[in-house]
Protein backbone atom coordinates (compact mmCIF):
# COMPACT_ATOMS: atom_id res chain seq x y z
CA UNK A 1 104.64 203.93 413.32
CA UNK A 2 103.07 206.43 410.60
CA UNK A 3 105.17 204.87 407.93
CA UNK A 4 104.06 201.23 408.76
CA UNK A 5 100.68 202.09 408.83
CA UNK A 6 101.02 204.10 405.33
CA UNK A 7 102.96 200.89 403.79
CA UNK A 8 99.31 198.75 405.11
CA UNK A 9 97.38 201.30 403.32
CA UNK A 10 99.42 201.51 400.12
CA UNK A 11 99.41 197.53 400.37
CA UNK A 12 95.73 197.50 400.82
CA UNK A 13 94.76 199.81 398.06
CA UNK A 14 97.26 198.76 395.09
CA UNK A 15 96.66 194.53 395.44
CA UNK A 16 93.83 194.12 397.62
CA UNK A 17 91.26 196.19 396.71
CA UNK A 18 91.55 195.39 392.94
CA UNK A 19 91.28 191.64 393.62
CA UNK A 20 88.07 191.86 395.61
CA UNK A 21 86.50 194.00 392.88
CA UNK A 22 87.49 191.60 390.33
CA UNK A 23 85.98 188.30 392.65
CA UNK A 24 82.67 190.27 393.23
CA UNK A 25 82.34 190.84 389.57
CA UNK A 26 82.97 187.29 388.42
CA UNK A 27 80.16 186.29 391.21
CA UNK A 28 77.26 188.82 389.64
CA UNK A 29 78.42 187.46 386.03
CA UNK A 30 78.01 183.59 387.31
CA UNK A 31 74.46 184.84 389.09
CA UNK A 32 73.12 186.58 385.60
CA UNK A 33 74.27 183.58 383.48
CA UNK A 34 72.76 180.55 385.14
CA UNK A 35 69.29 179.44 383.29
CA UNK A 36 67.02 176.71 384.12
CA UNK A 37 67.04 173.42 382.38
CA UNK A 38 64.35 172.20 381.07
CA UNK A 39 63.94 168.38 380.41
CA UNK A 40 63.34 166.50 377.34
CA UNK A 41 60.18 165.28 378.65
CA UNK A 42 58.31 168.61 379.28
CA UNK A 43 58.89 170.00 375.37
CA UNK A 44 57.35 168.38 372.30
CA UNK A 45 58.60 169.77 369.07
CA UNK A 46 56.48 169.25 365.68
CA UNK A 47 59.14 168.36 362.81
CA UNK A 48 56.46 167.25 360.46
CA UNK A 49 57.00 169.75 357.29
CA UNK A 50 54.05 172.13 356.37
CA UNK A 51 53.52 172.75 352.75
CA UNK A 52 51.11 174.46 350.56
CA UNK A 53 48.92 172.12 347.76
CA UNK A 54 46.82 173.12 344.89
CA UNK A 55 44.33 170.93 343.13
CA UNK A 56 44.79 169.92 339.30
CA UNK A 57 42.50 171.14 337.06
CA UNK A 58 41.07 169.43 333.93
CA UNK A 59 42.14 171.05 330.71
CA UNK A 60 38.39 170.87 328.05
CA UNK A 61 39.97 172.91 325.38
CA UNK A 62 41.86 172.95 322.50
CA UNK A 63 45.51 173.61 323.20
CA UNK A 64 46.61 176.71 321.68
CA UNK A 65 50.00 176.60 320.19
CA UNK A 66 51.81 179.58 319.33
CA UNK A 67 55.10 180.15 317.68
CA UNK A 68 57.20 183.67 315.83
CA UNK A 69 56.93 184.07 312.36
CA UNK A 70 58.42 185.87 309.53
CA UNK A 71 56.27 187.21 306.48
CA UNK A 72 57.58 186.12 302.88
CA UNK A 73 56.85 186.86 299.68
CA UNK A 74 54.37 184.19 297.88
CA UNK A 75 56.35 185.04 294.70
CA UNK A 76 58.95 186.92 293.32
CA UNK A 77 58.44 187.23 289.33
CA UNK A 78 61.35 188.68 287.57
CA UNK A 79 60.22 189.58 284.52
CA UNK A 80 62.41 189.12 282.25
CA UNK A 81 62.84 190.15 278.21
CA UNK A 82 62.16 187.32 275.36
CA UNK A 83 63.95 189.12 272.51
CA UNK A 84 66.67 191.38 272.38
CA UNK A 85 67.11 195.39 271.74
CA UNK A 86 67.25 198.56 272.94
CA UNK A 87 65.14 199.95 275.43
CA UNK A 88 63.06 202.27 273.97
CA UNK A 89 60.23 203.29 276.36
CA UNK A 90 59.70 202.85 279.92
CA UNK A 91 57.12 203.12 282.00
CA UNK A 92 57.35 206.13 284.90
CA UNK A 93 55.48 203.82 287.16
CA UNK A 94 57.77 201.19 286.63
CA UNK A 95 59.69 202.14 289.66
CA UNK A 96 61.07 200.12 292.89
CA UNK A 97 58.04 200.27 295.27
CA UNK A 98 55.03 201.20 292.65
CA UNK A 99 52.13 199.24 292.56
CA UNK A 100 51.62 197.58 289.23
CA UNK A 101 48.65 195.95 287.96
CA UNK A 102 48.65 192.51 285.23
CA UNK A 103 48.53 193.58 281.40
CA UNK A 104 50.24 197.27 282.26
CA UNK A 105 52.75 197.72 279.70
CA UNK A 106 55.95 198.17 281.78
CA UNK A 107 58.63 198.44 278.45
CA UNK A 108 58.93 198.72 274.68
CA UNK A 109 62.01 197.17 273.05
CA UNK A 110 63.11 198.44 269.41
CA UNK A 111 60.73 196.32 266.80
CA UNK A 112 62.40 197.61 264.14
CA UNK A 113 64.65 194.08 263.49
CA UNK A 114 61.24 192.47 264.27
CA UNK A 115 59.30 194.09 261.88
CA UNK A 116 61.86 193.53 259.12
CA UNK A 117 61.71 189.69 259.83
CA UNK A 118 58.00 189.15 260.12
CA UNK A 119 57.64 190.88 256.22
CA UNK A 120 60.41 188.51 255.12
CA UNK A 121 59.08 185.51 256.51
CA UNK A 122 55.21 186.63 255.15
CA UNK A 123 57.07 186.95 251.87
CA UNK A 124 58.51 183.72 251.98
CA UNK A 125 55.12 182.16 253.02
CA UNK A 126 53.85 183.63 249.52
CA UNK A 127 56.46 182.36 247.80
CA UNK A 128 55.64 178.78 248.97
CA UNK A 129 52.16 179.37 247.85
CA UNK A 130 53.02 180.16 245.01
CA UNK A 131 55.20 177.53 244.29
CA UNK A 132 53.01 175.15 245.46
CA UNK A 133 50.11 176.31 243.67
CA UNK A 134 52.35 175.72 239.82
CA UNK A 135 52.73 172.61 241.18
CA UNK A 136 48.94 171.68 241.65
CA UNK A 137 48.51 172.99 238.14
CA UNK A 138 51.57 170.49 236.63
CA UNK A 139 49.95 167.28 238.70
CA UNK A 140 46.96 168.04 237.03
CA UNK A 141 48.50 168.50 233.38
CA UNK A 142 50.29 165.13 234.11
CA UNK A 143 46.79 163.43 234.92
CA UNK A 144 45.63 164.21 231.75
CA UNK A 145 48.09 163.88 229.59
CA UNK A 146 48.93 160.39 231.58
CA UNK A 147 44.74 159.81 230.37
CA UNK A 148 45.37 160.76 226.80
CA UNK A 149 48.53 158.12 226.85
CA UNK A 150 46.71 154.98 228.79
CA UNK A 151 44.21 155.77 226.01
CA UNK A 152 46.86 155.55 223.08
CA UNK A 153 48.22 152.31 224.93
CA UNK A 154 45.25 150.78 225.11
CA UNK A 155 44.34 151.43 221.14
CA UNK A 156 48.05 150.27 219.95
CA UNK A 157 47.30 146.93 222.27
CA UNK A 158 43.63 146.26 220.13
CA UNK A 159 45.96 146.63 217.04
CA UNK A 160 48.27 144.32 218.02
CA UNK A 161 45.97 141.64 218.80
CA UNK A 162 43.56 142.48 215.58
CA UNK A 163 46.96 141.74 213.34
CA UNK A 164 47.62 138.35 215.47
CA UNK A 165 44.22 137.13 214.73
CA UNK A 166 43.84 137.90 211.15
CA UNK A 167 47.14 136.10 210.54
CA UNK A 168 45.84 132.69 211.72
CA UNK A 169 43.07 132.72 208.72
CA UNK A 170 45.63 134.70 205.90
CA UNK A 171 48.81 135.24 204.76
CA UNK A 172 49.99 138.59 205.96
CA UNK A 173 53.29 139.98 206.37
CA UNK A 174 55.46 139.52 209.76
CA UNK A 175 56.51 142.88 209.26
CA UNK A 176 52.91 144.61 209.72
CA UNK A 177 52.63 142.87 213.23
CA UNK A 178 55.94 143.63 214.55
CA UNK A 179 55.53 147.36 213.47
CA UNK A 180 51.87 147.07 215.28
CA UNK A 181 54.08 145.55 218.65
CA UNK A 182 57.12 148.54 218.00
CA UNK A 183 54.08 151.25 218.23
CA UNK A 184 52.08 149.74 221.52
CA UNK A 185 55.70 149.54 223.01
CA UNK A 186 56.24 153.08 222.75
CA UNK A 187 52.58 154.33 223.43
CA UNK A 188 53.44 152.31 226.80
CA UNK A 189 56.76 153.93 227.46
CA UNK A 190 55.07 157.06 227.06
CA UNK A 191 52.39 156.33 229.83
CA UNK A 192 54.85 154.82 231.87
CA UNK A 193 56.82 157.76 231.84
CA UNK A 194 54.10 160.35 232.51
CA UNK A 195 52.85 157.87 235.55
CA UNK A 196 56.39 158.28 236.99
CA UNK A 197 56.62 162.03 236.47
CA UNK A 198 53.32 162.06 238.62
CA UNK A 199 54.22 160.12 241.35
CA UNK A 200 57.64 162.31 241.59
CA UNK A 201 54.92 165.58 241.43
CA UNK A 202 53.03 164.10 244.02
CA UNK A 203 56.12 163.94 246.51
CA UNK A 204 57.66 167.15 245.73
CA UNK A 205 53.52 168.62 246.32
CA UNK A 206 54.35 166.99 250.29
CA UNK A 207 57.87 168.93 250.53
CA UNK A 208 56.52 172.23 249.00
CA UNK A 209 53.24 171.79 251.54
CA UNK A 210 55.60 171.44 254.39
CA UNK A 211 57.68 174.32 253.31
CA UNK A 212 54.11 176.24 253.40
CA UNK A 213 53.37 175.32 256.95
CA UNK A 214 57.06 175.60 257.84
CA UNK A 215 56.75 179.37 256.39
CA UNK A 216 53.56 179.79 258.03
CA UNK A 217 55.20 179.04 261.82
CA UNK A 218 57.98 181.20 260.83
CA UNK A 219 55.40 184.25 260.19
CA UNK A 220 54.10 183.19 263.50
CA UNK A 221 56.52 183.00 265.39
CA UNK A 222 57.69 186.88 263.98
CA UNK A 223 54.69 187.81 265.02
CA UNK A 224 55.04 186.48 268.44
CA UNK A 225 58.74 188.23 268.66
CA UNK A 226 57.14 191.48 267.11
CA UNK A 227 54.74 191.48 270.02
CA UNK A 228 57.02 190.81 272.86
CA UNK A 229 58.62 194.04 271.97
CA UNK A 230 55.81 195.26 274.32
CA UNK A 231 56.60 193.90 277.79
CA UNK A 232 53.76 194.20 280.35
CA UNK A 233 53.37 192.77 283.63
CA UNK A 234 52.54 189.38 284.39
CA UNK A 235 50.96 189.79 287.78
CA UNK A 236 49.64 192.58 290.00
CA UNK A 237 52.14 193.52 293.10
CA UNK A 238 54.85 195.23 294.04
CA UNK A 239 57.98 196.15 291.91
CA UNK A 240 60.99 195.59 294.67
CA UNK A 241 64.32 195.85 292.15
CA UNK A 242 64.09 197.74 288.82
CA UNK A 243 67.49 196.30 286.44
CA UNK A 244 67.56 198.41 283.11
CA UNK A 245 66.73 202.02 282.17
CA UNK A 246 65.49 203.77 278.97
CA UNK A 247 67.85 203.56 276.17
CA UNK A 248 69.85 200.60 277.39
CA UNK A 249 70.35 197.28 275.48
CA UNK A 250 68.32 194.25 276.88
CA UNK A 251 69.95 190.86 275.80
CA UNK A 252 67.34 188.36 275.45
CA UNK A 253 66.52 186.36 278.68
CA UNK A 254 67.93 189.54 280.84
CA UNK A 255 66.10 190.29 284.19
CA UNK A 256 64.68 193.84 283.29
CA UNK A 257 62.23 194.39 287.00
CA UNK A 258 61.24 192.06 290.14
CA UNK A 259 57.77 192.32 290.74
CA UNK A 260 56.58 190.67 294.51
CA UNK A 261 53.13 188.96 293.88
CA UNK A 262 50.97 190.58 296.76
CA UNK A 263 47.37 188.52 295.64
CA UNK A 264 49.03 186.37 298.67
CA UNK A 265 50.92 186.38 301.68
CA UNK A 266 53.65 183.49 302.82
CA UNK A 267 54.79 183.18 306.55
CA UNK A 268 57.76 181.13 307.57
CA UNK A 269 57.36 180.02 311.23
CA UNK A 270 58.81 176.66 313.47
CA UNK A 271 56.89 174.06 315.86
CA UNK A 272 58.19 171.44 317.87
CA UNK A 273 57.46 167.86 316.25
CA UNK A 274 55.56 166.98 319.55
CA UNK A 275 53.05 170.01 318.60
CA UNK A 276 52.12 167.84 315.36
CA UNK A 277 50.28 165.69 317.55
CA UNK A 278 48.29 168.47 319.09
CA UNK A 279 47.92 170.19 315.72
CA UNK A 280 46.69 166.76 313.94
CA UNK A 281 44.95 165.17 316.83
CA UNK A 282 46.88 161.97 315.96
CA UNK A 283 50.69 161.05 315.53
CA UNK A 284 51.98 162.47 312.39
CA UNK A 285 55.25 161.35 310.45
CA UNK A 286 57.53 163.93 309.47
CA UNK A 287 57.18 163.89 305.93
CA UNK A 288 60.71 164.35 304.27
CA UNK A 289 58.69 165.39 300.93
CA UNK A 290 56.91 168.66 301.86
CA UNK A 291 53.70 167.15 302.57
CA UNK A 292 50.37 168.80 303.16
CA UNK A 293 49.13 169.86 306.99
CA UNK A 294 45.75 169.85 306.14
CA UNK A 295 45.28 173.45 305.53
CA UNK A 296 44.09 173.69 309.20
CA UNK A 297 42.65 177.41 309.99
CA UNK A 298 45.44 179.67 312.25
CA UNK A 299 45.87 183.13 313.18
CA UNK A 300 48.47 185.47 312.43
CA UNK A 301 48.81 188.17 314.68
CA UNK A 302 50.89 191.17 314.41
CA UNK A 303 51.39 193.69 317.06
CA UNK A 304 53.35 197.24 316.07
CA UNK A 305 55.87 198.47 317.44
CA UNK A 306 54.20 200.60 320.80
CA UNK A 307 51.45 199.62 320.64
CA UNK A 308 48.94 197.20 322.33
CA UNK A 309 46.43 196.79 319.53
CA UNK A 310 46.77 193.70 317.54
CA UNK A 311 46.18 193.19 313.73
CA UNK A 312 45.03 189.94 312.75
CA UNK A 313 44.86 187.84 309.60
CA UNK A 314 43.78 184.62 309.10
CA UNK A 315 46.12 181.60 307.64
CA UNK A 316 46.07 178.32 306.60
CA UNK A 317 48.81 175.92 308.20
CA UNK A 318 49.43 174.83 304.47
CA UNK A 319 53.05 172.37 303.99
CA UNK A 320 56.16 171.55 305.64
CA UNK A 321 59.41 174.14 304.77
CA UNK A 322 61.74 172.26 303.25
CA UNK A 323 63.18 169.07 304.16
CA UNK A 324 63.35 167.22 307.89
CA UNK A 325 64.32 168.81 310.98
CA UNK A 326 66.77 171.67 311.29
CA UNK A 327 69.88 170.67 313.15
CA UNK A 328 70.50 173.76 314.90
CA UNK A 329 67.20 174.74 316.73
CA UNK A 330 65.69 171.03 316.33
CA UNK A 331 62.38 172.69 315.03
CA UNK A 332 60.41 171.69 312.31
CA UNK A 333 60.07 175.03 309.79
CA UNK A 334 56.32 174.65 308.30
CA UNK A 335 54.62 177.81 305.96
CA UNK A 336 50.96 179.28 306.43
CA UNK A 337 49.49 181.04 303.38
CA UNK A 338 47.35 184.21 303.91
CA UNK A 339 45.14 184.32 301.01
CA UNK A 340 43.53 187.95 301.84
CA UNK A 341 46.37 189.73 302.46
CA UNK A 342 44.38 192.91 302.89
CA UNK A 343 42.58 193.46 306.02
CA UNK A 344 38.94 194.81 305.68
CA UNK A 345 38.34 195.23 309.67
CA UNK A 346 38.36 198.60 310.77
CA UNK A 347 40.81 198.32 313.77
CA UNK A 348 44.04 200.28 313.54
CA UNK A 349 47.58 199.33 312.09
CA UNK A 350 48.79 197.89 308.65
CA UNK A 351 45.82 196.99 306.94
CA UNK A 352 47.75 195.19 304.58
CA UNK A 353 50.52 192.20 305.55
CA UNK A 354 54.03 192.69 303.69
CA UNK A 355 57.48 190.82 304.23
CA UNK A 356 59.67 191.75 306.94
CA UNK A 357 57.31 191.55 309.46
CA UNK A 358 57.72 189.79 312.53
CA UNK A 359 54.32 188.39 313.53
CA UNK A 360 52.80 185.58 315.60
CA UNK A 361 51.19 182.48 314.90
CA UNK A 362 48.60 181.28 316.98
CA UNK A 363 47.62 177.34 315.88
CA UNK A 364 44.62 176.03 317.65
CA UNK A 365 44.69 172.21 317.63
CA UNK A 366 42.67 169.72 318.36
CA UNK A 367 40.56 168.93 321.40
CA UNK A 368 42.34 166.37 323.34
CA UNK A 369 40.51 164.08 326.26
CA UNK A 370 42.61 163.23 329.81
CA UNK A 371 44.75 166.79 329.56
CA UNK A 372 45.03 168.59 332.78
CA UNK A 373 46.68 172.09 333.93
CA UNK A 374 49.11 172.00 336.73
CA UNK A 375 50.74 175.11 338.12
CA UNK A 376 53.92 175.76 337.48
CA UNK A 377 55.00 176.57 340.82
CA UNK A 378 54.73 172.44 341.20
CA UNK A 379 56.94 171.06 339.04
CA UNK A 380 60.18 170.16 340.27
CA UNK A 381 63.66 168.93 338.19
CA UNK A 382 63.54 165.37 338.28
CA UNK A 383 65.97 164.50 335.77
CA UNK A 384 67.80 166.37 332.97
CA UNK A 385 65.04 166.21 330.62
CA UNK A 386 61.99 165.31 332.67
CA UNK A 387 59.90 166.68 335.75
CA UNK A 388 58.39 165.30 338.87
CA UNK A 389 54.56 166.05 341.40
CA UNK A 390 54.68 165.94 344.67
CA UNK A 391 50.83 164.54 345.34
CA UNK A 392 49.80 164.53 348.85
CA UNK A 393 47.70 160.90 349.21
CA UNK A 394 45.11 160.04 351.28
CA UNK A 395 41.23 159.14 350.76
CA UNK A 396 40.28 161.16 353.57
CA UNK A 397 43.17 163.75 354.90
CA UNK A 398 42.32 164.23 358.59
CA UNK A 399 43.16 167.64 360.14
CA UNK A 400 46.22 168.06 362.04
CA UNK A 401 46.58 168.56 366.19
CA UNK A 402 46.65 172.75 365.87
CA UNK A 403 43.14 172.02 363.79
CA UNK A 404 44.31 174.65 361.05
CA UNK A 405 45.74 172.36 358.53
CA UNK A 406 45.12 169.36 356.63
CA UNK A 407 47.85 166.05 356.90
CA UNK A 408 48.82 163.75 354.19
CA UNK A 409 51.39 161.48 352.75
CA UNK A 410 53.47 162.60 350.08
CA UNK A 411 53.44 160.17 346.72
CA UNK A 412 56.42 161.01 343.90
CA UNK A 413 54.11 161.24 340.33
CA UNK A 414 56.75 161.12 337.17
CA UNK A 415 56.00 160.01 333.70
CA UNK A 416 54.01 162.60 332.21
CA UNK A 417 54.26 165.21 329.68
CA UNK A 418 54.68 168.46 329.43
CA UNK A 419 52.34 170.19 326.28
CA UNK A 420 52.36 174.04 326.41
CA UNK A 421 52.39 176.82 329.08
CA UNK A 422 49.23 178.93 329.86
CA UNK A 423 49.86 182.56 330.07
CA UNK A 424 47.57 184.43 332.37
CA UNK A 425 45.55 187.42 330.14
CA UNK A 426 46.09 189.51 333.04
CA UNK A 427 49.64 189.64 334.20
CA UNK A 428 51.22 187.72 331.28
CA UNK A 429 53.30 185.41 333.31
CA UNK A 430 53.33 181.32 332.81
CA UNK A 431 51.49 180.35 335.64
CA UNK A 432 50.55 177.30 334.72
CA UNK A 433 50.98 174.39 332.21
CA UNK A 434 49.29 171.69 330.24
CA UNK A 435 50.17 168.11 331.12
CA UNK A 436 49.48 164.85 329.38
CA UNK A 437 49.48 162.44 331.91
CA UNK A 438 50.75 159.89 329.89
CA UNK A 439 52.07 156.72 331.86
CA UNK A 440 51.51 158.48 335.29
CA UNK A 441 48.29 158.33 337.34
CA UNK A 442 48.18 161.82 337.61
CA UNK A 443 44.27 162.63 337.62
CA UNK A 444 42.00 165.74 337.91
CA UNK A 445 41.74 166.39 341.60
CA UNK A 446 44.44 165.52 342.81
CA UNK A 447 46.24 167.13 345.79
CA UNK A 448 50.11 168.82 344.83
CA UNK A 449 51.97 170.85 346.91
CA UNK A 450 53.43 174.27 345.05
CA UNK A 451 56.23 175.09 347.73
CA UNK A 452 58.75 173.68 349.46
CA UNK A 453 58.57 173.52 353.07
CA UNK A 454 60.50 176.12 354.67
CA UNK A 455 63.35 175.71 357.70
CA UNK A 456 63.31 171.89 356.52
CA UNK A 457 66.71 171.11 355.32
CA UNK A 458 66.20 167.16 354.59
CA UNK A 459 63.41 167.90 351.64
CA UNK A 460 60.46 166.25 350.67
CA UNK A 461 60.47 162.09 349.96
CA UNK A 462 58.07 159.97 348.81
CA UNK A 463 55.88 158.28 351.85
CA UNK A 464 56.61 160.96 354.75
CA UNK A 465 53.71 162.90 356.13
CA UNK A 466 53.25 166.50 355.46
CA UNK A 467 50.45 168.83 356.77
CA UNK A 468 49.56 171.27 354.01
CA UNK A 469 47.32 174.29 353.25
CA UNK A 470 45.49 174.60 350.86
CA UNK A 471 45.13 177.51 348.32
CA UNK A 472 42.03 178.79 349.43
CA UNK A 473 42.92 178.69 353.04
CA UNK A 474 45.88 180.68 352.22
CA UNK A 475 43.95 183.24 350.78
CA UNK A 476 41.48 183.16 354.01
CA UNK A 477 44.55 183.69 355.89
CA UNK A 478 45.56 186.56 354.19
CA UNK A 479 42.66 188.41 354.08
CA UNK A 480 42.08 188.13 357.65
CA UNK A 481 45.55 189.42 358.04
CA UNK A 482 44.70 192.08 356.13
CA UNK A 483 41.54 193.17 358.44
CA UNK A 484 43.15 192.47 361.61
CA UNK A 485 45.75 195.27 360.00
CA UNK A 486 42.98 197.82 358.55
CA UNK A 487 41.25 197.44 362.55
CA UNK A 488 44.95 198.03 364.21
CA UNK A 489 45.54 200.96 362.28
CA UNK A 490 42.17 202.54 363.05
């Protein structure tokens, strides 16, 4: 009898007691899990998509186009030598990086050879003179001795016909008149002969005159050699290369310094050929030539290195750089010419502008009517190369059920331009951009949302309703935040 009852036990506490456990904890699981169903009829869920809008502004000024430049030189001179010889003097301020003023005598080349040549061409010269002076005195020798014989001729021609008359009224001999002829003949020959001979004077006077003047460049031109023996400087500026020394041989044409003309200032910069028409006011042709830009006014603004203050000179947007468009960056390279170099404004930095630096240009075009400013927080990718407003439409928006925000329906704006970004002065981010509205009806005052609504996964599209706050409701919101906070934690 005990060992049935112990089997019952055993029985009892190995299978049974393990299963009812196991059925009473399935039953308090089942209890805990069940919730209450509510129908599709008792909850209404909003789907409409809430978004926040700002209004476009209109854009009244000038739009301010900036772009890097690069200082050049206005003009390298390389003075160079216009005879040849050794390198007597130099200058000790003709050094790479002295300052050199125009007219300073920068070398002296050996005028010895020069010297020599400009006495032998003077002596030459006199020798023409001379020349030409015995044969002033022969021409007039041959005038008068060519008088003396017309005079003769003349005399032996009266004979001649006295004889002829006489011999129609008396006998005289034939041989009286044709000695008469024989002497007029010769007295004729003779002035013929001196006539010739000063004709023949009267040519070789031209050649001997022309070998005067001839002589007379030849002195000049020695004279010219003997004084570019001195070499001075052609231009005040900067001497950046320095080619020959003292005692070295110069050949004629040879580079001797390079001087950098600092009277002006050069700066090489690039702008979009869509900024022309802001620059100009009107559409402008690329001109292929290196046409003028109107010398419009710009600032050039350089800013050293740690340093906030900014040093500014003013340009003139002067030609195009060169020919067309470059192929690599698509820009258009124009120059601006700083014609007062030297700053005379007592704020700090460089007071002087030099190549090498890196500076920026700040062109202020010209006022243009219908632009407006639209954050930047609003544009959205429409295509590859264009962008698309969201504008939330209605003549009157009504407020929504809640009574917080405003409803609308969304209209797709595309076809306008994109001009410049504004940078806020205070944080230096591109909040903002100017828009020409172009072929859109994009207009001051309109409505655009700046956000996407969140938790909506099937986006915004043209027609749906939205309900939208707006900036300054935003801003309400948050400051009220803010106070309920500041209260909480007091």
């Amino acid at each position: 009898m005990t060992k049935t009852s112990d089997s019952i036990k055993r029985f009892v506490t190995q299978y049974i007691a393990p299963l009812l456990l196991l059925f009473a904890g399935v039953a308090i699981v089942a209890s805990f899990g069940k919730r209450k169903v509510v129908s599709d009829d008792s909850l209404s869920i909003d789907d409409t998509p809430v978004v926040h809008v700002q209004t476009v502004g209109p854009y009244d000024s000038a739009v301010i186009i900036e772009a890097d430049g690069l200082v050049v030189p206005f003009r390298e001179i390389q003075l160079a030598t216009q005879v040849s010889g050794i390198v007597l003097e130099k200058s000790s301020n003709c050094r790479a990086g002295n300052e050199v003023q125009k007219g300073q005598e920068l070398f002296k080349i050996d005028p010895t050879d020069y010297e020599i040549e400009l006495r032998k061409c003077e002596t030459q010269l006199d020798q023409s003179k001379i020349e030409l002076d015995e044969l002033s005195l022969d021409i007039d020798n041959t005038v008068k001795l060519l008088e003396l014989a017309q005079a003769d001729s003349d005399l032996q021609k009266k004979e001649v016909d006295r004889l002829e008359e006489i011999a129609t009224k008396v006998v005289i001999p034939q041989s009286d008149i044709d000695r008469a002829k024989r002497t007029f003949l010769t007295a004729e020959q003779n002035r013929q002969q001196l006539d010739n001979q000063q004709r023949s004077l009267a040519q070789r006077r031209y050649r001997l005159s022309n070998s005067v003047k001839l002589a007379e460049i030849q002195v000049e031109r020695a004279k010219l050699d003997l004084q570019r023996t001195t070499i001075n400087s052609t231009v005040s500026g900067r001497i950046v290369r320095e080619v020959v020394e003292q005692d070295s041989f110069a050949q004629k044409g040879s580079t001797l310094v390079v001087i950098q003309d600092h009277s002006r200032a050069e700066v090489r910069c690039k702008i979009r050929i869509s900024d022309l028409e802001w620059i100009t006011g009107e559409r402008v042709e690329v001109d292929q030539s290196g046409g003028s830009l109107g010398n419009l006014n710009v600032d050039v603004i350089y800013r050293p290195e740690n340093s906030r203050e900014e040093c500014l000179w003013v340009g003139r947007l002067e030609r195009f750089d060169g020919e067309g468009v470059e192929s690599d960056t698509h820009m258009l390279p124009v120059r601006v010419v700083i014609d007062e170099p030297q700053r005379s404004d007592a704020a700090p930095g460089p007071k002087r502008i030099v190549r090498g630096m890196y500076v920026t240009v700040r062109i202020t075009g010209k006022k243009q009517d219908n632009l407006v400013t639209v954050p930047a927080s609003a544009l959205r990718l429409n295509t590859r190369t264009s962008h698309r407003l969201w504008r939330v439409d209605g003549a009157v928006p009504t407020k929504n059920s809640d009574g917080q925000m405003l409803s609308g329906e969304l209209q797709k704006i595309t076809g306008f331009r994109l001009i410049r970004p504004v940078i806020n002065s205070e944080t230096g981010i591109r909040d903002s951009w100017i828009v020409d509205p172009a072929e859109s009806d994009l207009r001051p005052g309109d409505t655009i949302t700046i956000s996407n609504p969140q938790g909506y996964p099937k986006g915004l599209q043209g027609g749906m309703m939205v309900d939208y706050v707006t900036q300054s409701q935003l801003l309400e919101s948050t400051n009220n935040s803010a106070t309920d906070q500041g209260g909480a934690n007091e």
